[in-house]
N, C-alpha and C. Protein backbone atom coordinates (compact mmCIF):
# COMPACT_ATOMS: atom_id res chain seq x y z
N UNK A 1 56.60 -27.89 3.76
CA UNK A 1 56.82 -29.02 4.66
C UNK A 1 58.30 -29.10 5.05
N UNK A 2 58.96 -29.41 6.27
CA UNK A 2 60.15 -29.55 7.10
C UNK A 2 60.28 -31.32 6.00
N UNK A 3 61.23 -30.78 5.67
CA UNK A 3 62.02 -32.59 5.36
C UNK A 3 63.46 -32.72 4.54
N UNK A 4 63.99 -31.38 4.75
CA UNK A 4 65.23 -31.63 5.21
C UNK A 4 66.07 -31.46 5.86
N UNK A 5 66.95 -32.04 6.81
CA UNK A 5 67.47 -31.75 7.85
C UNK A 5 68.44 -30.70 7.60
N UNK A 6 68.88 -29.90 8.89
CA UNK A 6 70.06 -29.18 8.78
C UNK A 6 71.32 -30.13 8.76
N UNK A 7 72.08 -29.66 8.13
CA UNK A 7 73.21 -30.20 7.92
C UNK A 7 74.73 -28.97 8.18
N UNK A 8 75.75 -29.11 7.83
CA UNK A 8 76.71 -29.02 8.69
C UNK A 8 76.69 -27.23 7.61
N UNK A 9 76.67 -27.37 6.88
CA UNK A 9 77.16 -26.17 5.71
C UNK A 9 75.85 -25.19 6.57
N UNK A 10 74.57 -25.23 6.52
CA UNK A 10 73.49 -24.48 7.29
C UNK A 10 73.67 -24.11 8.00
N UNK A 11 74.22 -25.08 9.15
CA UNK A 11 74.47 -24.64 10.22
C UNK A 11 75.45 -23.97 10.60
N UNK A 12 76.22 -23.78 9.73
CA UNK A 12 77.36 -23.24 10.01
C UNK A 12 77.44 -21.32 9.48
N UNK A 13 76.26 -21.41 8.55
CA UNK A 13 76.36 -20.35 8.04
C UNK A 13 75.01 -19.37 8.75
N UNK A 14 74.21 -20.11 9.83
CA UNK A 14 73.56 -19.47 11.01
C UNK A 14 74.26 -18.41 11.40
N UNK A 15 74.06 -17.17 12.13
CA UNK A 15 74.30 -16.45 13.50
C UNK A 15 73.37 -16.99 14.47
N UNK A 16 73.68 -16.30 15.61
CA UNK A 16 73.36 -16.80 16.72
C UNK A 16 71.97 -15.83 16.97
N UNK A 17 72.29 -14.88 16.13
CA UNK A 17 70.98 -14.48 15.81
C UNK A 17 69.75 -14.58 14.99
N UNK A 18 70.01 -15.09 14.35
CA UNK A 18 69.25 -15.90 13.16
C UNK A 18 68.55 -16.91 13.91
N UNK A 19 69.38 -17.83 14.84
CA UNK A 19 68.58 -18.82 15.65
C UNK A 19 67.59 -18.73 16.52
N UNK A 20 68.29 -17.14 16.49
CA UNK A 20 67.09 -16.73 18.08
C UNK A 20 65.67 -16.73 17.41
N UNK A 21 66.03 -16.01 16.32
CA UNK A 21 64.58 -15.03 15.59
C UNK A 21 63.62 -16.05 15.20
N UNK A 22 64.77 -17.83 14.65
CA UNK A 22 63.97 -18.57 14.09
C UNK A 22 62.92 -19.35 15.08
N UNK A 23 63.89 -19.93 16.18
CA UNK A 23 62.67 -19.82 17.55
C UNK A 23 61.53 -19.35 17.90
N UNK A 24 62.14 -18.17 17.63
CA UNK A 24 60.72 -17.34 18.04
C UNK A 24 59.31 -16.85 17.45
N UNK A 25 60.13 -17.61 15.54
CA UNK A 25 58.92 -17.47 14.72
C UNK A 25 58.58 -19.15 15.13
N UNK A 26 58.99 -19.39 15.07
CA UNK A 26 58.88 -21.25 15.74
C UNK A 26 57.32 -20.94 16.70
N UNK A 27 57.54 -19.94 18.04
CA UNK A 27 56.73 -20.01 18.83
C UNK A 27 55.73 -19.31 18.74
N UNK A 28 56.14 -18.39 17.52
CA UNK A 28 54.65 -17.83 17.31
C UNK A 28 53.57 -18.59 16.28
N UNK A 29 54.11 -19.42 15.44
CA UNK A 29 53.47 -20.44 14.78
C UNK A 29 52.49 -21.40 15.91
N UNK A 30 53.33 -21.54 16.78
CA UNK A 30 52.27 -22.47 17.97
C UNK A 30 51.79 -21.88 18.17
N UNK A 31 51.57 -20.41 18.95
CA UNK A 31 50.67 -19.88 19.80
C UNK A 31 49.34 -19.78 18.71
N UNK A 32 49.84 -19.30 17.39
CA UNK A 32 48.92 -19.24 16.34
C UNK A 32 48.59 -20.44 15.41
N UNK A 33 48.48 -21.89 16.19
CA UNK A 33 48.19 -23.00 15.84
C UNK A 33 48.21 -23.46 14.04
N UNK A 34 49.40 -22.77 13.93
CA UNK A 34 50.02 -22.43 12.06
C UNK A 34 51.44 -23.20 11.99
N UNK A 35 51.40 -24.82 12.87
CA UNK A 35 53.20 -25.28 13.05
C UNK A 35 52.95 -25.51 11.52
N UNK A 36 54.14 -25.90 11.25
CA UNK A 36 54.80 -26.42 10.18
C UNK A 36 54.31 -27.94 9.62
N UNK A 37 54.04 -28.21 8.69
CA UNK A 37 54.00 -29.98 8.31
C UNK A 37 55.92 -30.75 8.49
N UNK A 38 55.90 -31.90 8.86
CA UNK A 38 56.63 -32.70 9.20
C UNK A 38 56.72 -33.87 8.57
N UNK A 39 57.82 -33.82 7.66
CA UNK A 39 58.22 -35.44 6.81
C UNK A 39 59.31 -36.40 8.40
N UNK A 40 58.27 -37.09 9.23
CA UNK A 40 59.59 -37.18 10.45
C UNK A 40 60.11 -38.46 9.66
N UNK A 41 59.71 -38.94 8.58
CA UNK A 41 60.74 -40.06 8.52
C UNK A 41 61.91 -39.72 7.28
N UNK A 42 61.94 -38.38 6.42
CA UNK A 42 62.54 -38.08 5.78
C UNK A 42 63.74 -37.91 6.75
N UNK A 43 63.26 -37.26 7.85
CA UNK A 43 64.21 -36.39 8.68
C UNK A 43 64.66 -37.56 9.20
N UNK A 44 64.18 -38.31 9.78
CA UNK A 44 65.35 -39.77 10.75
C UNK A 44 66.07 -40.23 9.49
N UNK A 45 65.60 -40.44 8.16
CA UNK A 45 66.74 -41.21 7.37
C UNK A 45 68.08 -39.95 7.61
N UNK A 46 67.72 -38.69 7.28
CA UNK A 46 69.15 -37.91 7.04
C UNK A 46 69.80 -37.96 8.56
N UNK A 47 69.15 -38.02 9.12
CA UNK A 47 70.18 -37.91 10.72
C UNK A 47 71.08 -39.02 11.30
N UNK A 48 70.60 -40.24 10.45
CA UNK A 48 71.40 -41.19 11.31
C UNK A 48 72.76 -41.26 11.32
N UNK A 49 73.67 -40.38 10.47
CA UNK A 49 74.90 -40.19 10.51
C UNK A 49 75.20 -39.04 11.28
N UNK A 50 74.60 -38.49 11.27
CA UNK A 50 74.66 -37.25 12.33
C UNK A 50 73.92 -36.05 12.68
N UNK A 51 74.15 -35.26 13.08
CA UNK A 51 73.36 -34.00 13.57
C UNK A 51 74.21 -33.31 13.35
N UNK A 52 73.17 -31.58 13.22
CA UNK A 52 73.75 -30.35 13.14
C UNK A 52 72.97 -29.41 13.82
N UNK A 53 72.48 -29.45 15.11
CA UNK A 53 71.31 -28.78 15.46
C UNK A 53 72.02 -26.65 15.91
N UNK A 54 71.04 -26.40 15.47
CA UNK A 54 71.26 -24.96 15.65
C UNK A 54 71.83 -24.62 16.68
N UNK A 55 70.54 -24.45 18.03
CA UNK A 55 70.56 -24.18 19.45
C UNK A 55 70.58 -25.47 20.54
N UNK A 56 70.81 -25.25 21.79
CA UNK A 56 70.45 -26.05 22.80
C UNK A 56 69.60 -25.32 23.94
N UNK A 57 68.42 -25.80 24.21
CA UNK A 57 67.40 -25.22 25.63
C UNK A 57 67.49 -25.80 26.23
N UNK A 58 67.85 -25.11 27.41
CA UNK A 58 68.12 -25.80 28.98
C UNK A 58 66.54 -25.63 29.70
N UNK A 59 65.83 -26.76 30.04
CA UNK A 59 64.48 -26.27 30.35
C UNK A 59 63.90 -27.09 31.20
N UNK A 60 62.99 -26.58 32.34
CA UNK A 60 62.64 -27.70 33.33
C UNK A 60 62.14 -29.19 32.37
N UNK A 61 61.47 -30.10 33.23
CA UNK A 61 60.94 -31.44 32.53
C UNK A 61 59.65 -31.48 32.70
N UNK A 62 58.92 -29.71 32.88
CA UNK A 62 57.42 -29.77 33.25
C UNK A 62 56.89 -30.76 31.64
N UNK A 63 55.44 -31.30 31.57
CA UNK A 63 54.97 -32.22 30.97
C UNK A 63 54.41 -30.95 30.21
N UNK A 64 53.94 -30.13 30.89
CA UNK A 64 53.32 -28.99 29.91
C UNK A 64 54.15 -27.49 29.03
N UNK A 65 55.70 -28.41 28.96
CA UNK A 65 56.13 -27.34 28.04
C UNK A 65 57.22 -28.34 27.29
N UNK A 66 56.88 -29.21 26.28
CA UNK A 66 57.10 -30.11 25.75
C UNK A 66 58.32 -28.77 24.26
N UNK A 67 59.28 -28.90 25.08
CA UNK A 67 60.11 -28.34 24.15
C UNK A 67 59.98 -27.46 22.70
N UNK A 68 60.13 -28.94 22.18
CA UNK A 68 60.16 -29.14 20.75
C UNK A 68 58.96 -28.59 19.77
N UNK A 69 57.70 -28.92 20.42
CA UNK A 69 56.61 -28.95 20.07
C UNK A 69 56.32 -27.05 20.22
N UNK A 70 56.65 -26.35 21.07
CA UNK A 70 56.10 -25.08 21.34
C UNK A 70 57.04 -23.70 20.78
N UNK A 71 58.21 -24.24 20.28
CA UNK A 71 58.94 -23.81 19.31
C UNK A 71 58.55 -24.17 17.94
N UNK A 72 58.19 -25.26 17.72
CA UNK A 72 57.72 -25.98 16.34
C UNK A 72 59.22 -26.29 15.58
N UNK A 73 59.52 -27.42 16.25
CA UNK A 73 61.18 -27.76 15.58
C UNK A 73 60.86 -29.15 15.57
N UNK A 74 61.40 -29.46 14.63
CA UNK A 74 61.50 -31.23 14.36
C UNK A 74 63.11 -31.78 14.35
N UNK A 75 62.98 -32.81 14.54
CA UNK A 75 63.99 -34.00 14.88
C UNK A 75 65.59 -33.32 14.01
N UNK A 76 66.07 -32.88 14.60
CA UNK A 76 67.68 -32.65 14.23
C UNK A 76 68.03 -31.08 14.16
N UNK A 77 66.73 -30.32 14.84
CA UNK A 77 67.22 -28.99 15.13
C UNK A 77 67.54 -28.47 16.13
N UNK A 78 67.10 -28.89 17.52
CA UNK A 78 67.79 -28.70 18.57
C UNK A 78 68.23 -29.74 19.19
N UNK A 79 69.27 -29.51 20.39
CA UNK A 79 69.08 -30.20 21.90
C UNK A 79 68.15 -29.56 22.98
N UNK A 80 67.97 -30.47 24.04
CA UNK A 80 67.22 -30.36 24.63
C UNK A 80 67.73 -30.75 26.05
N UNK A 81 68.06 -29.97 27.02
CA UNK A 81 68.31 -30.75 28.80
C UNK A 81 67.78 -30.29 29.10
N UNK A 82 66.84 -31.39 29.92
CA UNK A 82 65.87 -30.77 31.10
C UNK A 82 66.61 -31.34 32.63
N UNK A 83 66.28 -30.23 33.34
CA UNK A 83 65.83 -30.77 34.80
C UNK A 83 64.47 -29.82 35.41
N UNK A 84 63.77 -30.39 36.27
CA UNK A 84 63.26 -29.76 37.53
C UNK A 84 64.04 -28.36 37.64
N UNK A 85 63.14 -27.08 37.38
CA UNK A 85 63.90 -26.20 37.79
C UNK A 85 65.02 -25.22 37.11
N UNK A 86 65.09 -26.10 35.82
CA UNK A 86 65.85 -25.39 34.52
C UNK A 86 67.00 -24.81 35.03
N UNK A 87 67.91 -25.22 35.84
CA UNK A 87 69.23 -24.98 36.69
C UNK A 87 70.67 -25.62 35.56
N UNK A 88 71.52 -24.96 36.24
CA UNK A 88 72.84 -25.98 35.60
C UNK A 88 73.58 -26.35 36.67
N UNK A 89 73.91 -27.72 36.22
CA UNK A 89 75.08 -28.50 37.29
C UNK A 89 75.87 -28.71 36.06
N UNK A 90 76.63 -29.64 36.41
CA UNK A 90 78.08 -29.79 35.49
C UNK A 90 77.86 -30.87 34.73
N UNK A 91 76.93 -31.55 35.01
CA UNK A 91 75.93 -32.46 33.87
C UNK A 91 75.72 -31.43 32.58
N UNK A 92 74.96 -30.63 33.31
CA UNK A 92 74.11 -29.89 32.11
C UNK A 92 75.50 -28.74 31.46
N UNK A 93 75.87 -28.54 32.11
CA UNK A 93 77.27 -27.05 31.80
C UNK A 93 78.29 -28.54 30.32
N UNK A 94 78.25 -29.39 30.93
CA UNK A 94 78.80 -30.70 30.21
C UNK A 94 78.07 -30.56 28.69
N UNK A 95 76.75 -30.97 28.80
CA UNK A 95 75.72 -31.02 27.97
C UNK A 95 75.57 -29.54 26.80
N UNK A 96 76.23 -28.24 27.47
CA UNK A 96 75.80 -27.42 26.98
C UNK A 96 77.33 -26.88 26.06
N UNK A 97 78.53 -27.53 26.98
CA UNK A 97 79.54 -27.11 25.80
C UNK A 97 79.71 -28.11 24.90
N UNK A 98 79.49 -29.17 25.02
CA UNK A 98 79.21 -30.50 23.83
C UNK A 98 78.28 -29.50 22.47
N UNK A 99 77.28 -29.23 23.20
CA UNK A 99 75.96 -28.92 22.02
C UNK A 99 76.68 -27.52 21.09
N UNK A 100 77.36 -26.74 21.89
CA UNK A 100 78.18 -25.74 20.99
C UNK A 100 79.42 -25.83 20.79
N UNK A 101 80.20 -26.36 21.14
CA UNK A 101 81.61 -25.98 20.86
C UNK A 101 82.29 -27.42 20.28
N UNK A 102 81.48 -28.16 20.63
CA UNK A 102 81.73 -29.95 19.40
C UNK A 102 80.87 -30.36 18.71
N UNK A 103 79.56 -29.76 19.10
CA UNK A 103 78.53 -29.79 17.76
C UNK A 103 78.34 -29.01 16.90
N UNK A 104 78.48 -27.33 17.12
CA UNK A 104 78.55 -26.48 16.79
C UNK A 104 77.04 -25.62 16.97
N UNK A 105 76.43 -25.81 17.86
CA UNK A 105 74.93 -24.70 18.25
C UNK A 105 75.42 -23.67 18.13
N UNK A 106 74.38 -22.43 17.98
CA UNK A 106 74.65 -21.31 17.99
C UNK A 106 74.01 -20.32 19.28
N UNK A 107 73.05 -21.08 19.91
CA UNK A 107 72.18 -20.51 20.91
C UNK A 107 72.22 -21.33 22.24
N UNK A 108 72.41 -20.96 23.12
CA UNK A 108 71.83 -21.60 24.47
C UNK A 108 70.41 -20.58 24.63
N UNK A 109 69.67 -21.37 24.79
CA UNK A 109 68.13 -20.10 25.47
C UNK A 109 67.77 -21.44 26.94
N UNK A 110 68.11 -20.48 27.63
CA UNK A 110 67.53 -20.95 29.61
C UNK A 110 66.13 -20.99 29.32
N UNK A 111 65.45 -21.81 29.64
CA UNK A 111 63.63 -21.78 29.34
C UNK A 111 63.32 -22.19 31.26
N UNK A 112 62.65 -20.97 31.51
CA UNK A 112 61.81 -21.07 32.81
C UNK A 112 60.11 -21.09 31.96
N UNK A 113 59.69 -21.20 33.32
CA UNK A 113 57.84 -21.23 33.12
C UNK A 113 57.43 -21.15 33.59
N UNK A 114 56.35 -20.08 33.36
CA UNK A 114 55.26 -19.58 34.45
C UNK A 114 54.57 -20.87 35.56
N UNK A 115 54.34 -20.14 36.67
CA UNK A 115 53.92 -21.14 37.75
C UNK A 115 55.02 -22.90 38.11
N UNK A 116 56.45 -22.43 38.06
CA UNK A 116 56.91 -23.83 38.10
C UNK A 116 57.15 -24.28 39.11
N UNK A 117 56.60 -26.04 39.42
CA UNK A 117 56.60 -26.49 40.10
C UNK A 117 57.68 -26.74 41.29
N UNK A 118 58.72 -26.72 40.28
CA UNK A 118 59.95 -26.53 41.39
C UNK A 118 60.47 -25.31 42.45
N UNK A 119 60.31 -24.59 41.36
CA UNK A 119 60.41 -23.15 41.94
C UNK A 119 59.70 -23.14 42.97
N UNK A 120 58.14 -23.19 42.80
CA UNK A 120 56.95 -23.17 44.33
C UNK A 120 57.54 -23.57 45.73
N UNK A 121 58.24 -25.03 45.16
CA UNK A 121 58.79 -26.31 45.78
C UNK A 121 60.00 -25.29 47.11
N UNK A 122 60.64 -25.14 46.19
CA UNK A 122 61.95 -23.96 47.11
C UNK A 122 61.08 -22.53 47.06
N UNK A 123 60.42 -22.29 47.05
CA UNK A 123 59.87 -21.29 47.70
C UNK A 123 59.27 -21.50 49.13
N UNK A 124 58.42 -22.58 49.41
CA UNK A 124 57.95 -22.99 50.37
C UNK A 124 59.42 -23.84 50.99
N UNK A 125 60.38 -23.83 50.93
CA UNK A 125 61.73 -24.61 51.59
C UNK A 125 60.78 -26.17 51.65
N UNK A 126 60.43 -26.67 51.11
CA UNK A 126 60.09 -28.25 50.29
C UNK A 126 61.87 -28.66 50.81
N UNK A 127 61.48 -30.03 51.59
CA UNK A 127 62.81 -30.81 52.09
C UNK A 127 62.35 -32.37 51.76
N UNK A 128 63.00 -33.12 50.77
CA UNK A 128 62.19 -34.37 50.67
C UNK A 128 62.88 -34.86 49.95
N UNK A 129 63.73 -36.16 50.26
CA UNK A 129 64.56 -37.33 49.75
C UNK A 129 65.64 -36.37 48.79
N UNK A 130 65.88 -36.75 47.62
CA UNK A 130 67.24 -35.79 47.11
C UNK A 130 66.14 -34.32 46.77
N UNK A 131 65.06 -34.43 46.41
CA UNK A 131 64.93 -33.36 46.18
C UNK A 131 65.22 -32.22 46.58
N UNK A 132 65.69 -32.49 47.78
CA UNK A 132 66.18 -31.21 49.35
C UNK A 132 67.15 -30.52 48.28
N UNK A 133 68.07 -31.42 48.28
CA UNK A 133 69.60 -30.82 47.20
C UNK A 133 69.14 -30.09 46.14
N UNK A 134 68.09 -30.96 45.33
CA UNK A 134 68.07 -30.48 43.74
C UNK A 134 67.58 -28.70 44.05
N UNK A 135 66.52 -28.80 44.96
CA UNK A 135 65.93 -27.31 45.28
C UNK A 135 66.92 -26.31 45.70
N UNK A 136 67.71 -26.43 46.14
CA UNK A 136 69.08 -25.99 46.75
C UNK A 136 69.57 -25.11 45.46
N UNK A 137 69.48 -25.49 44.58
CA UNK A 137 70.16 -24.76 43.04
C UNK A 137 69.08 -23.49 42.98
N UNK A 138 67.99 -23.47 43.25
CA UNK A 138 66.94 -22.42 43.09
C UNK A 138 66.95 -21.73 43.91
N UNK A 139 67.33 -21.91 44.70
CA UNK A 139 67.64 -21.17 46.41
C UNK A 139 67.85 -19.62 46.28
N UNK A 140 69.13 -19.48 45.21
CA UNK A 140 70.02 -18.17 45.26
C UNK A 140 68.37 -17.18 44.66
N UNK A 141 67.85 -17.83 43.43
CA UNK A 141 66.93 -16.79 43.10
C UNK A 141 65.85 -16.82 43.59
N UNK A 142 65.34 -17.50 44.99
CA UNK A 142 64.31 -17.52 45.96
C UNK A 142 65.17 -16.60 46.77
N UNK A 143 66.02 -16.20 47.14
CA UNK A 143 66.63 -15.19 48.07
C UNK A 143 66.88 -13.76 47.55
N UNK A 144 67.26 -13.79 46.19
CA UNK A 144 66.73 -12.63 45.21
C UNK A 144 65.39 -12.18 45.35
N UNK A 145 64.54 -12.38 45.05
CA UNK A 145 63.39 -12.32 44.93
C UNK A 145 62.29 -11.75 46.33
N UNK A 146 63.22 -12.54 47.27
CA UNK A 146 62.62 -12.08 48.45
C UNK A 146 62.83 -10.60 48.91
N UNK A 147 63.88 -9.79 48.22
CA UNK A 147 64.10 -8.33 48.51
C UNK A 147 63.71 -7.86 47.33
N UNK A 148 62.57 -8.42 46.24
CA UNK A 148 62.06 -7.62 45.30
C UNK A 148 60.89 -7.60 45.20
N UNK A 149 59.96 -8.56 45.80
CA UNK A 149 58.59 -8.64 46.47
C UNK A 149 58.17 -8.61 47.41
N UNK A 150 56.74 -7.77 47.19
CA UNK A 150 56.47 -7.35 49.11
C UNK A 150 54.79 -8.60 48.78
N UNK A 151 54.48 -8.73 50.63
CA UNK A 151 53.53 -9.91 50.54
C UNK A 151 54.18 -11.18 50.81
N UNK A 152 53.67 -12.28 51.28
CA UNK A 152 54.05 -13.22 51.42
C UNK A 152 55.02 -14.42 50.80
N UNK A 153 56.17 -14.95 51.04
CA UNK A 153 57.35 -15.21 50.77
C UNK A 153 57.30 -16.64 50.58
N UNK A 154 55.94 -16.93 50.07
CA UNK A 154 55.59 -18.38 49.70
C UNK A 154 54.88 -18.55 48.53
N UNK A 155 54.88 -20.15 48.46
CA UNK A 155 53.87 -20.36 47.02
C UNK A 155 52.53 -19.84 46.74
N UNK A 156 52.00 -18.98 47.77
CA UNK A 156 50.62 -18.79 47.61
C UNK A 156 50.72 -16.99 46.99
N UNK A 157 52.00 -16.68 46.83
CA UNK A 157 52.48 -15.51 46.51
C UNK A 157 52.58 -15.34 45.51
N UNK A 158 51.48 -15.42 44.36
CA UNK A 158 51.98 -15.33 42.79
C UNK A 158 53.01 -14.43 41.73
N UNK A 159 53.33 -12.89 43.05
CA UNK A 159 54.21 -12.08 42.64
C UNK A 159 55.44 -12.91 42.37
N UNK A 160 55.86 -13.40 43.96
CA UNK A 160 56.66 -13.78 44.37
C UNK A 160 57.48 -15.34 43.55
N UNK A 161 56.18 -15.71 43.08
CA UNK A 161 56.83 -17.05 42.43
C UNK A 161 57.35 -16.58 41.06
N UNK A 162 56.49 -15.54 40.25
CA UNK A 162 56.69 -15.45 39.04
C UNK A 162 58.10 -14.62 39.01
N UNK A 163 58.93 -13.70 40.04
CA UNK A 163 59.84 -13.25 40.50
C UNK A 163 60.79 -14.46 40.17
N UNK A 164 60.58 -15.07 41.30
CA UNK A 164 61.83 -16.15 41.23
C UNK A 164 61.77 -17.08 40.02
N UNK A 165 60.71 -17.33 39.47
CA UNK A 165 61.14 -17.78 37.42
C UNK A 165 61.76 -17.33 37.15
N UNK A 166 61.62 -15.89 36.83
CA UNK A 166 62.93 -14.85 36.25
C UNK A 166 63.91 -14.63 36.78
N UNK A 167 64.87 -14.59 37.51
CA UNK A 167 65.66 -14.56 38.79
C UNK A 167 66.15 -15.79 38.61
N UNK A 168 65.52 -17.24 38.58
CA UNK A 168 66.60 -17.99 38.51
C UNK A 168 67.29 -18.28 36.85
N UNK A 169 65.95 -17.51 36.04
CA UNK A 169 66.49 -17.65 34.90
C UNK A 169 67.84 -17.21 34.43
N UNK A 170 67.51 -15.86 35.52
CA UNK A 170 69.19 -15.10 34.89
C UNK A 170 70.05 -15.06 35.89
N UNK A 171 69.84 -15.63 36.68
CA UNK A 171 70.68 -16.49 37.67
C UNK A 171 71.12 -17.63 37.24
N UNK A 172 70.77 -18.32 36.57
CA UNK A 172 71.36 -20.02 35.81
C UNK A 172 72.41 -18.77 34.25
N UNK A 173 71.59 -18.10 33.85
CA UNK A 173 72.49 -17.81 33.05
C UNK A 173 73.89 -17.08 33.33
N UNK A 174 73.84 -16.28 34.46
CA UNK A 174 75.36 -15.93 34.99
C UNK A 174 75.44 -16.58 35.65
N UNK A 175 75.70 -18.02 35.97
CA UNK A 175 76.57 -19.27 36.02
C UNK A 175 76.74 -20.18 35.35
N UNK A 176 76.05 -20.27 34.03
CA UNK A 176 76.32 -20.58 33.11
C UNK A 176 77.91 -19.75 32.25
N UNK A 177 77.61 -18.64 32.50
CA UNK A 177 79.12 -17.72 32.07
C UNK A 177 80.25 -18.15 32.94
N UNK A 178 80.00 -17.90 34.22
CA UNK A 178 81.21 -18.36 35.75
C UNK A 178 81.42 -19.40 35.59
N UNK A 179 80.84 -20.20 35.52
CA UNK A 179 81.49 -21.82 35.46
C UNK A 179 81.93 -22.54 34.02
N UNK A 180 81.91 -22.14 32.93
CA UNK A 180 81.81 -22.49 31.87
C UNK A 180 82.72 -21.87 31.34
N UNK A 181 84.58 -21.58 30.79
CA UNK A 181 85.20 -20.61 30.41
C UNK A 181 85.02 -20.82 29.13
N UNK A 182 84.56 -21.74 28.83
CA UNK A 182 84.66 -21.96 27.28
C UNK A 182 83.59 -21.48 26.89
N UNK A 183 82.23 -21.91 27.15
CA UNK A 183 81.07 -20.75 26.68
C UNK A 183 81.13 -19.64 27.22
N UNK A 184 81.78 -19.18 27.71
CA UNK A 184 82.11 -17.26 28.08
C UNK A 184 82.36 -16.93 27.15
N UNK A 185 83.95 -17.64 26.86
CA UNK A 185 84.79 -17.39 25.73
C UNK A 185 83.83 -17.39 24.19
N UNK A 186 83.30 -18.14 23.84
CA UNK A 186 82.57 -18.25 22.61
C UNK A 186 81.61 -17.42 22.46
N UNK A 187 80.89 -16.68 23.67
CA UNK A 187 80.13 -16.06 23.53
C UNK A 187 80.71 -14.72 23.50
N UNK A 188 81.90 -14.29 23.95
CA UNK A 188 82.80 -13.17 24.08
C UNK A 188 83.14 -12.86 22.41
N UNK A 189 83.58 -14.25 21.89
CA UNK A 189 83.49 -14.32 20.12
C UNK A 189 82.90 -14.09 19.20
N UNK A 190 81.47 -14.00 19.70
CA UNK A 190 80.44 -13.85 19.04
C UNK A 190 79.76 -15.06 18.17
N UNK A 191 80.22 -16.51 18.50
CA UNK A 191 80.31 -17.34 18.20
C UNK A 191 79.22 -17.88 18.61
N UNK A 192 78.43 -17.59 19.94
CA UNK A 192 76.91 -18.30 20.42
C UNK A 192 76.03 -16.99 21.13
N UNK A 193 75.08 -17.29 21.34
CA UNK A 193 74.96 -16.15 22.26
C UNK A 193 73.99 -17.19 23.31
N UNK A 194 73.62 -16.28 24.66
CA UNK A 194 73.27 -16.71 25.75
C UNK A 194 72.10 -16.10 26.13
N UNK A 195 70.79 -16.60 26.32
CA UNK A 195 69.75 -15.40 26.47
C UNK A 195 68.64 -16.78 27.60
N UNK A 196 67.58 -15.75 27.68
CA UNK A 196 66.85 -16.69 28.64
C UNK A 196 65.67 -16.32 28.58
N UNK A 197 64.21 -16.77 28.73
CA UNK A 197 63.05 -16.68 28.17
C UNK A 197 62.06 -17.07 29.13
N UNK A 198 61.02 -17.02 29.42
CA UNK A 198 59.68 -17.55 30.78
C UNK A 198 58.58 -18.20 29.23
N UNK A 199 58.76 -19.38 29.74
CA UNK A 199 57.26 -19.80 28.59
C UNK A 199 55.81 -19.45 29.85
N UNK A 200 54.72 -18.83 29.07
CA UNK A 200 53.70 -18.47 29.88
C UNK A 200 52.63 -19.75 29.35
N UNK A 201 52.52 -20.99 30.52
CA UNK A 201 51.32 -21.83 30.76
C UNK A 201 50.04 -21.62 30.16
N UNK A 202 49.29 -20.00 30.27
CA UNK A 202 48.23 -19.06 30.14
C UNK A 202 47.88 -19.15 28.71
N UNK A 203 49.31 -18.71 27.94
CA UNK A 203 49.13 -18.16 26.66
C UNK A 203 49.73 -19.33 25.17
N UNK A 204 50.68 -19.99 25.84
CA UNK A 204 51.99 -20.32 25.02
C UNK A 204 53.21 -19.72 24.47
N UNK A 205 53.10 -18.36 25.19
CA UNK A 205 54.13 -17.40 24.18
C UNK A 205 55.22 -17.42 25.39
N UNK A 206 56.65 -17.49 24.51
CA UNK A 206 57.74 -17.62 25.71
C UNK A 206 58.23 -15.55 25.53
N UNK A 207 58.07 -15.38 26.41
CA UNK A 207 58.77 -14.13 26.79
C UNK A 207 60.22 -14.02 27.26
N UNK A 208 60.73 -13.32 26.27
CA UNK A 208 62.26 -13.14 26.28
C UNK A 208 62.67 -12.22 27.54
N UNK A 209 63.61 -12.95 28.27
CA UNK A 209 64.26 -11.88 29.53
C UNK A 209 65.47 -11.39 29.46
């Protein structure tokens, strides 16, 4: 059973590889409906002074990829920013050197997902109240994508959409490096690492990119 939190000495004695691997046994426990038992109120007493969470996932706010739950992590092991579209603005670039370099994470993982709604959204050039803007961030890897798939250059294009998941995935992650000197730098250190993943809707298993 999970019921004690990470704390600062654990976390500290992580790699950034260690975090990855633990994730990923995280997600194979879900896919193989084997999560972990959960003391969640052991875990809220130790946290209220603070946190030590491993990683941070940058990941759309689809309803059907509920973070926490598909990794199998409980209360004080990760962060979590979502938007529409799993992009970074300077909110989230904000959000993401806080979570490593003053909290001390060891992982950023970019989480895209099969069939996402946003993505479709700027695929079909979707123009509608701010959303016009927010789609605008997905743009670069809807224009990628369009010189790597043949067939139609819309949502009804399943090549084409599942293209631009991946594409903006590692498109958010080299601007995550460009705009960010400090997570360059840390990751240049060996201090975090930076990777990016497609959770598949179909299966539950996130595929590493």
């Amino acid at each position: 059973m999970k019921n004690i939190a990470i704390n600062k000495e654990v976390q500290e004695a992580l790699t950034p590889s260690d975090v990855l691997n633990d994730l990923l046994e995280g997600n194979n426990r879900f896919i193989n409906n084997n999560m972990q038992a959960i003391d969640n109120s052991a875990l809220v007493s130790q946290t209220v002074s603070g946190q030590y969470p491993k990683a941070v996932v940058l990941s759309c706010i689809d309803s059907r990829v509920p973070v926490e739950t598909v990794l199998d992590q409980a209360i004080g092991d990760i962060f979590v920013a979502r938007v529409a579209g799993n992009f970074e603005n300077v909110d989230i670039l904000g959000s993401l050197e806080y979570s490593c370099k003053v909290a001390g994470s060891k992982l950023i993982l970019v989480l895209g997902h099969e069939s996402c709604g946003a993505v479709k959204a700027a695929c079909d050039g979707v123009e509608l109240g701010n959303i016009t803007d927010m789609l605008a961030n997905i743009l670069p890897a809807v224009k990628k994508s369009s010189n790597e798939v043949d067939g139609d250059l819309n949502s009804t294009n399943k090549s084409f959409v599942a293209k631009t998941v991946e594409n903006n995935v590692k498109l958010t992650i080299d601007r995550i490096r460009e705009r960010s000197p400090i997570l360059k730098q840390m990751e240049a250190d060996g201090d975090i690492k930076i990777v990016g993943g497609v959770y598949m809707l179909s299966s539950g298993k996130i595929e590493m990119i």
